[in-house]
C-alpha atoms as a PDB file:
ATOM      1  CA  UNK A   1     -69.085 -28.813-109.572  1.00  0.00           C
ATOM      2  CA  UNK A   2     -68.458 -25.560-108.135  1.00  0.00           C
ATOM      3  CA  UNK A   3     -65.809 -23.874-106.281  1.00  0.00           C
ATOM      4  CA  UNK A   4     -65.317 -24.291-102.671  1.00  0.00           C
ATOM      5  CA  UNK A   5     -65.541 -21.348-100.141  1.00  0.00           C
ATOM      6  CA  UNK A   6     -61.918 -21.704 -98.636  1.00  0.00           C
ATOM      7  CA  UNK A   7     -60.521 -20.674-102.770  1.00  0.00           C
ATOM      8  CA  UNK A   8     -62.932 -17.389-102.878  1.00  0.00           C
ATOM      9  CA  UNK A   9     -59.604 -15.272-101.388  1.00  0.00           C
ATOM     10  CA  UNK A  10     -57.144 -16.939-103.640  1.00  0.00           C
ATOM     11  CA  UNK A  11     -58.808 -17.163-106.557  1.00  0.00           C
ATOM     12  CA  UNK A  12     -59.594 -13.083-106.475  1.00  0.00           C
ATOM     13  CA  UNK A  13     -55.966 -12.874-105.732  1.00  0.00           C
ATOM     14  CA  UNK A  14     -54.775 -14.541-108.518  1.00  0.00           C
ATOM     15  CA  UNK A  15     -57.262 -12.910-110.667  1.00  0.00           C
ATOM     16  CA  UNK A  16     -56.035  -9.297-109.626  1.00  0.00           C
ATOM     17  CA  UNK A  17     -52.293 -10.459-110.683  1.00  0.00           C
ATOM     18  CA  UNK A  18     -52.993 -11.610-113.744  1.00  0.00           C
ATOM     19  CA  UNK A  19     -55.600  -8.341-114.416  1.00  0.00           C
ATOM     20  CA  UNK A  20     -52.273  -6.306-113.711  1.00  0.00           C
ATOM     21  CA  UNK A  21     -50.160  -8.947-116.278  1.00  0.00           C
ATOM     22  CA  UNK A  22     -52.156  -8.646-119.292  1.00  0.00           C
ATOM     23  CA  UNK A  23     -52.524  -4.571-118.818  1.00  0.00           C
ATOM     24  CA  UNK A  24     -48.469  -4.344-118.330  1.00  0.00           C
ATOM     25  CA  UNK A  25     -48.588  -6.175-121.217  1.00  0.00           C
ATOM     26  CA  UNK A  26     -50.914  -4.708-123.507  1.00  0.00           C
ATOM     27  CA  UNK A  27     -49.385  -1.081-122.370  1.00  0.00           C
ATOM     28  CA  UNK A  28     -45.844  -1.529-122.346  1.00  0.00           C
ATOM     29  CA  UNK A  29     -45.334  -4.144-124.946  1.00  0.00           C
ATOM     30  CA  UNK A  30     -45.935  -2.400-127.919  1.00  0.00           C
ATOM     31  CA  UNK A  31     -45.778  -4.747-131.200  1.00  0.00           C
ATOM     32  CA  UNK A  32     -44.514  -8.052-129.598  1.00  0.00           C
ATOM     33  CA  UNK A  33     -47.336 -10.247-130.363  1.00  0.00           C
ATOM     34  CA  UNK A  34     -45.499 -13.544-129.610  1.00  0.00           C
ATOM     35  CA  UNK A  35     -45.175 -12.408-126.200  1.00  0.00           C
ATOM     36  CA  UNK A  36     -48.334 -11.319-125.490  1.00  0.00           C
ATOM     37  CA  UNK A  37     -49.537 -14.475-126.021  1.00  0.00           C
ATOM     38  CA  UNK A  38     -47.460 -16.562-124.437  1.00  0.00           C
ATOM     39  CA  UNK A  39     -48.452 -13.853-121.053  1.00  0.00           C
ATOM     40  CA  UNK A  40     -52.147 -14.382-122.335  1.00  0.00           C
ATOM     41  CA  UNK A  41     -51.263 -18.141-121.941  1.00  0.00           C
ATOM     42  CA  UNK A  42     -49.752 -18.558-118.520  1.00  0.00           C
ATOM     43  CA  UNK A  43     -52.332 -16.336-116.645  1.00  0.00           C
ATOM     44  CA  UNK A  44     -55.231 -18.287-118.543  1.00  0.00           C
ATOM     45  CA  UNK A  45     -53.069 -21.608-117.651  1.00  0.00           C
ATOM     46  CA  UNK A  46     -51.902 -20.412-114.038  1.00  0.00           C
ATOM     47  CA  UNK A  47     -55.911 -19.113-113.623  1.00  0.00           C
ATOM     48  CA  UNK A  48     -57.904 -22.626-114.522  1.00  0.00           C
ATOM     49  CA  UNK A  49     -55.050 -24.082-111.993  1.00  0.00           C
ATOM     50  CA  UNK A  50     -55.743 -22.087-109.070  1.00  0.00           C
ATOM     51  CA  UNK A  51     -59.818 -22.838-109.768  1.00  0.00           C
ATOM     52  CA  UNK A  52     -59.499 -26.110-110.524  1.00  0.00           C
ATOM     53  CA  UNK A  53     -57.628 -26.824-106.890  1.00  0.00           C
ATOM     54  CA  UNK A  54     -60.426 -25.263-104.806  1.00  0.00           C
ATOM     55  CA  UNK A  55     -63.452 -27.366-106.946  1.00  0.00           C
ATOM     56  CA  UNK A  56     -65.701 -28.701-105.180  1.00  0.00           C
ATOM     57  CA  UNK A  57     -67.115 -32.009-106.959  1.00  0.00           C
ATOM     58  CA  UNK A  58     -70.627 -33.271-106.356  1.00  0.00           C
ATOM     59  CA  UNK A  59     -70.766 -36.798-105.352  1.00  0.00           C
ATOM     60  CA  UNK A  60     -72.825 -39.582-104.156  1.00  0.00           C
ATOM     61  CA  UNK A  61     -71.478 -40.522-100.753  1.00  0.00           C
ATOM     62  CA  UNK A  62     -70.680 -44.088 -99.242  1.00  0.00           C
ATOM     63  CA  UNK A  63     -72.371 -44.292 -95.917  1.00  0.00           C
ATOM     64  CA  UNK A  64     -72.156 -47.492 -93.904  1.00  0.00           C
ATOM     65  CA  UNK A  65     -72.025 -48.011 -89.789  1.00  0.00           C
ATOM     66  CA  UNK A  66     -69.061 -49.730 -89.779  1.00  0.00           C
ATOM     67  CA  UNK A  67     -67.416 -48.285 -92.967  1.00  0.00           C
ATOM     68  CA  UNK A  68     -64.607 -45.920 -92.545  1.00  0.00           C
ATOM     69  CA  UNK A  69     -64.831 -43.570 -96.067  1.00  0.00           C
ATOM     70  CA  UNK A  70     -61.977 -41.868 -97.573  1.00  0.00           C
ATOM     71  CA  UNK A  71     -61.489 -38.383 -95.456  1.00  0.00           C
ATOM     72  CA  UNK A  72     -59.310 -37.314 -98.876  1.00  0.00           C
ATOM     73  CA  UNK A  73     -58.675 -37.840-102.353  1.00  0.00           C
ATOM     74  CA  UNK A  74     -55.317 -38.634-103.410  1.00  0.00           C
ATOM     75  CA  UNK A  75     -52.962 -41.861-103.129  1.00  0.00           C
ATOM     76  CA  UNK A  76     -52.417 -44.457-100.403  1.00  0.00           C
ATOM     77  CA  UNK A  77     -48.799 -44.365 -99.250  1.00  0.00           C
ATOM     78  CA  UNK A  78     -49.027 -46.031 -96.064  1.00  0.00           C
ATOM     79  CA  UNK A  79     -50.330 -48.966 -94.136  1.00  0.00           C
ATOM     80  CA  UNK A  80     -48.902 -50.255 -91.087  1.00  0.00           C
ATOM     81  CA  UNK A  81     -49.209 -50.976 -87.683  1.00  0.00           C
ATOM     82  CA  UNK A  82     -47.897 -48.271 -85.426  1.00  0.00           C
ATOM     83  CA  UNK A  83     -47.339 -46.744 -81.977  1.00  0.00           C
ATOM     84  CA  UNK A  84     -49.651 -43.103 -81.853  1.00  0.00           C
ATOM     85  CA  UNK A  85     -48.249 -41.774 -79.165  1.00  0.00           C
ATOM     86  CA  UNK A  86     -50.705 -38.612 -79.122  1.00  0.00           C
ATOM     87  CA  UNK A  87     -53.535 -39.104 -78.058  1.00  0.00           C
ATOM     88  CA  UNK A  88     -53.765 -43.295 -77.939  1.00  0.00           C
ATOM     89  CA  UNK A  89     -50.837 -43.468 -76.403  1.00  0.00           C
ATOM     90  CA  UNK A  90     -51.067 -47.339 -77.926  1.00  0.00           C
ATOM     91  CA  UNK A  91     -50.418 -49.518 -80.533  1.00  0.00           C
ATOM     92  CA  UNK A  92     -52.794 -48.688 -84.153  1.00  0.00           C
ATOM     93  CA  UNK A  93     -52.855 -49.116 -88.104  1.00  0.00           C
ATOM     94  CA  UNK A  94     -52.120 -46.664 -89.698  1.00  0.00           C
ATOM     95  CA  UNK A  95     -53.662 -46.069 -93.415  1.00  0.00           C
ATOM     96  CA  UNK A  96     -51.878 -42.392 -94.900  1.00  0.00           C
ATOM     97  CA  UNK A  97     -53.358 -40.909 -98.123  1.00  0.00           C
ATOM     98  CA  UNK A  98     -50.754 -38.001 -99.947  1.00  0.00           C
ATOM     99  CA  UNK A  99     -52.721 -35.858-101.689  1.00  0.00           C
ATOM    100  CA  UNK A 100     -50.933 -33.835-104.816  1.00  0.00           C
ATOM    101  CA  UNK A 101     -51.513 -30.380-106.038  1.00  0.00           C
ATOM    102  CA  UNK A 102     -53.770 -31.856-108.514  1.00  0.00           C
ATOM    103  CA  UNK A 103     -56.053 -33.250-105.913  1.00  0.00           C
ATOM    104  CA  UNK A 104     -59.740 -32.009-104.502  1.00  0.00           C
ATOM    105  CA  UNK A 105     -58.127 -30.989-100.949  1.00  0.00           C
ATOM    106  CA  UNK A 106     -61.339 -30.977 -98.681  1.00  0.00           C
ATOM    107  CA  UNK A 107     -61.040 -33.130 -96.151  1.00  0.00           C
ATOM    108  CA  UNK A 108     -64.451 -35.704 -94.757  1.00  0.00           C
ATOM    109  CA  UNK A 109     -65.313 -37.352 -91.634  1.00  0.00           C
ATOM    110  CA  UNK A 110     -64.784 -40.801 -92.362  1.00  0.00           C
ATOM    111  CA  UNK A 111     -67.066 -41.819 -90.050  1.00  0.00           C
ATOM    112  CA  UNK A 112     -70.606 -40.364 -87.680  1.00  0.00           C
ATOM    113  CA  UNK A 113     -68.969 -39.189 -84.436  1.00  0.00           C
ATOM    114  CA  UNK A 114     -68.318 -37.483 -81.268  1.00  0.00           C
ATOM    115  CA  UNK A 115     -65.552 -35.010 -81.334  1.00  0.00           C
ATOM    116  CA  UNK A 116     -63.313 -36.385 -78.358  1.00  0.00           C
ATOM    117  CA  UNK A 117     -60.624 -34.403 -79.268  1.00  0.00           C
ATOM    118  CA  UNK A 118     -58.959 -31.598 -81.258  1.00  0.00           C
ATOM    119  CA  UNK A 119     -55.375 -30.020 -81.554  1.00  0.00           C
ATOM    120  CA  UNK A 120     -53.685 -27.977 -83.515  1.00  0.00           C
ATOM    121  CA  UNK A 121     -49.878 -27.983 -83.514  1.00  0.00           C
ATOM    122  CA  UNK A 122     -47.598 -26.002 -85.543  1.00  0.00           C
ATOM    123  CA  UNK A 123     -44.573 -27.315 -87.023  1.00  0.00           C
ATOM    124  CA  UNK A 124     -41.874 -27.929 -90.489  1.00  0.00           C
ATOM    125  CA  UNK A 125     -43.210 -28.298 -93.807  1.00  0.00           C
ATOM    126  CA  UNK A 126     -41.216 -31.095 -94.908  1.00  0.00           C
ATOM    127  CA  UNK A 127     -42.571 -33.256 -97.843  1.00  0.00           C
ATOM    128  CA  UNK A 128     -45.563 -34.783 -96.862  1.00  0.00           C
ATOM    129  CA  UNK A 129     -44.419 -38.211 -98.199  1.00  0.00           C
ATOM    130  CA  UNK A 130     -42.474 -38.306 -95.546  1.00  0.00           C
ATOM    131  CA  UNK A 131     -42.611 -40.687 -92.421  1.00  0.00           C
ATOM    132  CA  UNK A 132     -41.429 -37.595 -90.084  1.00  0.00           C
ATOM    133  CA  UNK A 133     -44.214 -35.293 -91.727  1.00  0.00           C
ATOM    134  CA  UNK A 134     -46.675 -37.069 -89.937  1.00  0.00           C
ATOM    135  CA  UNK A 135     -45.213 -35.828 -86.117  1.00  0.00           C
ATOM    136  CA  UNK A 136     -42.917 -32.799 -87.141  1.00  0.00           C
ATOM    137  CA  UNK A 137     -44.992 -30.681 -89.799  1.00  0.00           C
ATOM    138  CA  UNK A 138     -47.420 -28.592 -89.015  1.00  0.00           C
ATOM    139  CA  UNK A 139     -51.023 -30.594 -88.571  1.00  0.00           C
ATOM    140  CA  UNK A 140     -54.138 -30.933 -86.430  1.00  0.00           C
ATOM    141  CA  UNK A 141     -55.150 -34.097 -84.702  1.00  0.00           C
ATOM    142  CA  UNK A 142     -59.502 -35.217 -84.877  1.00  0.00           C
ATOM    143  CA  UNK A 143     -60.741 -37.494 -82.912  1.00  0.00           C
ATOM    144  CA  UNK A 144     -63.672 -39.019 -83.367  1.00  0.00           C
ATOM    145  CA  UNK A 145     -65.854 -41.588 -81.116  1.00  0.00           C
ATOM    146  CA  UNK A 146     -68.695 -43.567 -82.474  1.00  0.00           C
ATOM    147  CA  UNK A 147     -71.604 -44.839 -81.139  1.00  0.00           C
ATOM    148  CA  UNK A 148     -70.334 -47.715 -80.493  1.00  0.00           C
ATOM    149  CA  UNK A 149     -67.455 -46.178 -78.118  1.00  0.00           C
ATOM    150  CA  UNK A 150     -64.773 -47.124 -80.515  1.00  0.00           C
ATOM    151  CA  UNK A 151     -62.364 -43.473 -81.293  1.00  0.00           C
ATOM    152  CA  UNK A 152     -60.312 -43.153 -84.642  1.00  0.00           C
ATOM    153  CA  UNK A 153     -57.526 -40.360 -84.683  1.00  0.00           C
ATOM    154  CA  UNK A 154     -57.819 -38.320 -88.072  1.00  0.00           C
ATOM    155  CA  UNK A 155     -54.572 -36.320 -88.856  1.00  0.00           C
ATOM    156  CA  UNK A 156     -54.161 -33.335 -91.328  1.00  0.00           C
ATOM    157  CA  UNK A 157     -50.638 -32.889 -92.243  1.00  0.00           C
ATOM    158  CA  UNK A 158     -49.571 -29.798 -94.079  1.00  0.00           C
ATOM    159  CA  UNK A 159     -46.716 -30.542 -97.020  1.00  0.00           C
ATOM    160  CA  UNK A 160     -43.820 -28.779 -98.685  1.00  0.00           C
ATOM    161  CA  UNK A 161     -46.225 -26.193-100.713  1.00  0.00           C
ATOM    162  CA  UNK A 162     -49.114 -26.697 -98.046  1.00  0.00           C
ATOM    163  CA  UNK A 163     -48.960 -23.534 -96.358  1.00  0.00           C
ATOM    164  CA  UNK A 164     -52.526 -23.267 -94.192  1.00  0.00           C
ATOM    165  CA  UNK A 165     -54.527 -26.331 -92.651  1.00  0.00           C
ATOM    166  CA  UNK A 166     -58.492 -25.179 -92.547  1.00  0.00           C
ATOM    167  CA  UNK A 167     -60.209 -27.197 -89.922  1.00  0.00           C
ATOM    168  CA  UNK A 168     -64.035 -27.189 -88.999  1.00  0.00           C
ATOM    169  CA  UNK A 169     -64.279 -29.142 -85.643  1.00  0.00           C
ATOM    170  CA  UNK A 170     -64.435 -28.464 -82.094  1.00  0.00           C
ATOM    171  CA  UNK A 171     -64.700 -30.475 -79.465  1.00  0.00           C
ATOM    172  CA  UNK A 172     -68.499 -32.011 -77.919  1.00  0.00           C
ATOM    173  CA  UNK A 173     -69.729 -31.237 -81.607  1.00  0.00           C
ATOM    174  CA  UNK A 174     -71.064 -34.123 -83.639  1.00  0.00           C
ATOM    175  CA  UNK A 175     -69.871 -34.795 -87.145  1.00  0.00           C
ATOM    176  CA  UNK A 176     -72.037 -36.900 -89.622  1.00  0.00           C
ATOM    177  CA  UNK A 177     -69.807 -39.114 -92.265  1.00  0.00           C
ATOM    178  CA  UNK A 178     -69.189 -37.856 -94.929  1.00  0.00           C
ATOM    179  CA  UNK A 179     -69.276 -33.731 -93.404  1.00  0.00           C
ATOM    180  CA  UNK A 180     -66.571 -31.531 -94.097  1.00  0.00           C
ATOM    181  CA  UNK A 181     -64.017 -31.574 -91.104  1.00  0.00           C
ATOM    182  CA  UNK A 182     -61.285 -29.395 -92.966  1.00  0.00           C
ATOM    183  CA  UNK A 183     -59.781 -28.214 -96.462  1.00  0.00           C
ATOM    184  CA  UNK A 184     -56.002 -28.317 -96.575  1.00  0.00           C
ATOM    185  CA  UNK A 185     -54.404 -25.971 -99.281  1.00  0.00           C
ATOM    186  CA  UNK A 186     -51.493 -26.840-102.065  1.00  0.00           C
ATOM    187  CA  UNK A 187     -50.604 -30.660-101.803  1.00  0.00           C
ATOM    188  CA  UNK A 188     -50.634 -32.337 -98.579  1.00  0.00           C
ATOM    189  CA  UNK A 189     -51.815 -35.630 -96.469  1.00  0.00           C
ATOM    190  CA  UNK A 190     -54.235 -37.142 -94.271  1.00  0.00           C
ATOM    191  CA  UNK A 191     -53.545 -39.818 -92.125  1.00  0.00           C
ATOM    192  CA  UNK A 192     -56.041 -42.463 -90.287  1.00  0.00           C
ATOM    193  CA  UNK A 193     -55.103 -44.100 -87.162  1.00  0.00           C
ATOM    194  CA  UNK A 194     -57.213 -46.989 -86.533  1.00  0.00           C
ATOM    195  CA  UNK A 195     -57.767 -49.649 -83.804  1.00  0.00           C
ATOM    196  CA  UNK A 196     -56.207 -52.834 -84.075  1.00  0.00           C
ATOM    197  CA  UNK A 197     -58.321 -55.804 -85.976  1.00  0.00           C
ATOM    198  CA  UNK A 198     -59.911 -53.305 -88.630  1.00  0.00           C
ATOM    199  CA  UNK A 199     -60.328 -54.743 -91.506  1.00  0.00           C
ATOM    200  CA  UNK A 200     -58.274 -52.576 -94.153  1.00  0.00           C
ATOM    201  CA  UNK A 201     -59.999 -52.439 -97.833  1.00  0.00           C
ATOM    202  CA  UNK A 202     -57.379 -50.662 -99.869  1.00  0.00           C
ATOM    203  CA  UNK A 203     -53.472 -51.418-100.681  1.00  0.00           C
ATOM    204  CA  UNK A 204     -50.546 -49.476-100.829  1.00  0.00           C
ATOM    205  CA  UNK A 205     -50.454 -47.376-104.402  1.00  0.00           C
ATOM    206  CA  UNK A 206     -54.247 -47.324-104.490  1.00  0.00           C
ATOM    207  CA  UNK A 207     -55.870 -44.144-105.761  1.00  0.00           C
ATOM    208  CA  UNK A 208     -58.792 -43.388-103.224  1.00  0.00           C
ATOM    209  CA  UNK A 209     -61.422 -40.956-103.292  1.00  0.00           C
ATOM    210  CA  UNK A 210     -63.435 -38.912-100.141  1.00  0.00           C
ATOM    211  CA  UNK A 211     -66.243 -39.381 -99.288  1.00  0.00           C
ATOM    212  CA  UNK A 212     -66.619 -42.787-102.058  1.00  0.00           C
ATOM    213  CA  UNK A 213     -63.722 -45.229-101.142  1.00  0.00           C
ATOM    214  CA  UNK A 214     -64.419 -47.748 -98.352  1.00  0.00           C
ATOM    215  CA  UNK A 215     -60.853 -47.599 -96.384  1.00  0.00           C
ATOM    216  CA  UNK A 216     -61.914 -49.720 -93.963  1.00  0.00           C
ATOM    217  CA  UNK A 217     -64.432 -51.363 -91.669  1.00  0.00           C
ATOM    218  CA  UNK A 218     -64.632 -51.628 -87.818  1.00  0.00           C
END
């Protein structure tokens, strides 16, 4: 495991503060020993925290044609059919996956693909749980065409805490499954908008991870 590029900033950050903590504390807390420790505590605590958000695990990736991989850890919320009135303009299932704080918050391409079509639009930050997160907060919209001509809609949503959507695609490029398309910071959610008569793998409550669950298959 190591630690991915998009935490370098953050994690120095953080460092810096809690640096200046402990010397405020060493140098102008003369005696209380309690204290200290408890300050020794929560910048150890609040350091591991901040490092253990941006890992970046080494796994062994599902690939398959007609497989449609996880593009997030974290928990499925939704599954229905929908209207995406984006970039479809049509009727679609929709498979959401919320993704805490406690997550790994890289986001894969959950399938090998033409990029059709990217957009970023800024918005709210409302809880990312939410329905109206999905057209109202701040998010980017990935599409991606296969081979085969059929286009999935990939949708990072930023949440509540999620202050900064990273995303790594531009349109004409080609992403393999399973490459990095973006890394969303501080709890958020990724939604899949799929054609009609997909088979769909996973249930509502399941716990899914990138790059390893099978969501679905074309």
């Amino acid at each position: 495991m190591t630690i991915h590029k998009e935490g370098t900033p953050t994690i120095l950050i953080v460092l810096l503060f809690n640096l200046a903590v402990q010397f405020c504390s060493f140098y102008f807390i003369p005696g209380l020993l309690v204290i200290k420790l408890l300050l020794l505590g929560g910048s150890l605590f609040l350091q591991g925290f901040i490092m253990s958000f941006f890992r970046f695990p080494k796994r062994e990736m599902v690939f398959g044609e007609n497989k449609i991989i996880s593009p997030a850890d974290g928990k499925v919320v939704v599954i229905e059919e929908t209207h995406e009135g984006e970039y479809f303009n049509d009727k679609c299932i929709q498979v959401s996956i919320f993704m805490s704080a406690f997550n790994v918050h890289i986001n894969w391409a959950p399938i090998s693909g033409l990029v059709k079509y990217y957009k970023y639009h800024p918005g709210k930050f409302l809880i990312a749980r939410k329905p109206k997160s999905s057209t109202e907060n701040e998010r980017t919209s990935l599409v991606l065409e296969t081979d085969g001509k059929t286009e999935i809609l990939i949708r990072q949503i930023a949440g509540f805490v999620a202050r900064r959507i990273v995303a790594y695609s531009k349109v004409g490029t080609t992403k393999l499954q399973g490459d990095q398309i973006g890394f969303i910071k501080f709890g958020s959610r990724v939604d899949l908008f799929l054609p009609l008569g997909t088979k769909i793998n996973v249930k509502l409550g399941d716990k899914v991870k990138g790059t390893q669950s099978v969501i679905a298959e074309l």
